[in-house]
Protein backbone atom coordinates (compact mmCIF):
# COMPACT_ATOMS: atom_id res chain seq x y z
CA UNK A 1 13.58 -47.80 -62.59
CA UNK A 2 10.46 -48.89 -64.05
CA UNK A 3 7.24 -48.51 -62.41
CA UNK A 4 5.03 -51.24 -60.85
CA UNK A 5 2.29 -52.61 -62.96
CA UNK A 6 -1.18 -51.32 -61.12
CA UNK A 7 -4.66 -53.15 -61.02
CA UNK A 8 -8.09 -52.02 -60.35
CA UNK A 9 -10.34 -54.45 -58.12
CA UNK A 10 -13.62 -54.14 -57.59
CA UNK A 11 -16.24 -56.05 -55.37
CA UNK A 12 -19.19 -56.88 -57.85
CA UNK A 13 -20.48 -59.43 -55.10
CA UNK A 14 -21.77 -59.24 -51.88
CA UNK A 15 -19.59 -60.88 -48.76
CA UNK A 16 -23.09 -61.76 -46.98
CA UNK A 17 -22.59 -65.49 -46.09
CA UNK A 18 -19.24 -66.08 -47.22
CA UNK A 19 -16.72 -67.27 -44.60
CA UNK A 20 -14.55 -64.71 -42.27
CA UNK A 21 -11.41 -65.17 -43.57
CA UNK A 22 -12.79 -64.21 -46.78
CA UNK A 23 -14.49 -61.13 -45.80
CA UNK A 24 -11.67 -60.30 -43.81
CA UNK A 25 -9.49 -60.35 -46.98
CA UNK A 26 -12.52 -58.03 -48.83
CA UNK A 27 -11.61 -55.43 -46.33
CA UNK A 28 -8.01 -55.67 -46.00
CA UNK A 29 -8.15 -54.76 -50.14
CA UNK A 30 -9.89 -51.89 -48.93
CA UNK A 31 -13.35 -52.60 -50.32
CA UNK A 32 -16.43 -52.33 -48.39
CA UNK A 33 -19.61 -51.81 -50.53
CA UNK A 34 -20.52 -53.46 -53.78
CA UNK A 35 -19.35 -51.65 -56.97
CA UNK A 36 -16.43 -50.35 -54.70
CA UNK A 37 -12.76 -49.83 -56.28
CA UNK A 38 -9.60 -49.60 -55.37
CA UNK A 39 -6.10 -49.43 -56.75
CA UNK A 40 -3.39 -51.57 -55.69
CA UNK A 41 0.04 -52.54 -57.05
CA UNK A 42 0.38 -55.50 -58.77
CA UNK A 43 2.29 -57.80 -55.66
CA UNK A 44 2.33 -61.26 -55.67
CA UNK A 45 0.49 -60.49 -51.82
CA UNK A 46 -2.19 -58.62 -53.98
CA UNK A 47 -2.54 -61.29 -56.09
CA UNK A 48 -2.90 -63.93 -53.47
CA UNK A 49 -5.54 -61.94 -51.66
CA UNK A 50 -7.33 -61.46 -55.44
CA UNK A 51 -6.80 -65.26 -56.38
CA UNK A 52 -8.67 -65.84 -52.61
CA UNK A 53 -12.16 -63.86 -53.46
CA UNK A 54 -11.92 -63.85 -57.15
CA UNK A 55 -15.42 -65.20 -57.22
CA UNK A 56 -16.19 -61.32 -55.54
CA UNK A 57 -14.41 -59.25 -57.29
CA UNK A 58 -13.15 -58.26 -60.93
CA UNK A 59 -9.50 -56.49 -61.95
CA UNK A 60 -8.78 -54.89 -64.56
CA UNK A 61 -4.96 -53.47 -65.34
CA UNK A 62 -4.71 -49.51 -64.80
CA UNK A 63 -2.71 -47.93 -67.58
């Protein structure tokens, strides 16, 4: 069985200002400060939440 692609993301911007839902879907990633990273596998629900704050974050694919 082959093994689900994995992406980093990481907050590069700050969440001060921006709207609740959006900062709620910062945290449910699992970031909290700037420069912050986590892992994830590559879902389409991970990419929804990405596609939502890409304007705060960058990915990059995990080899």
């Amino acid at each position: 069985m082959a093994k689900a692609k994995q992406i980093k993301v990481t907050l590069v911007k700050s969440t001060i200002g921006q709207k609740p839902a959006k900062v709620a879907t910062v945290r449910s990633l699992g970031l909290k400060k700037i420069n912050s990273s986590v892992i994830h596998e590559e879902t389409d629900a991970i990419k929804g939440m990405v596609a939502t704050v890409a304007h705060l974050v960058t990915v990059e694919e995990v080899k």
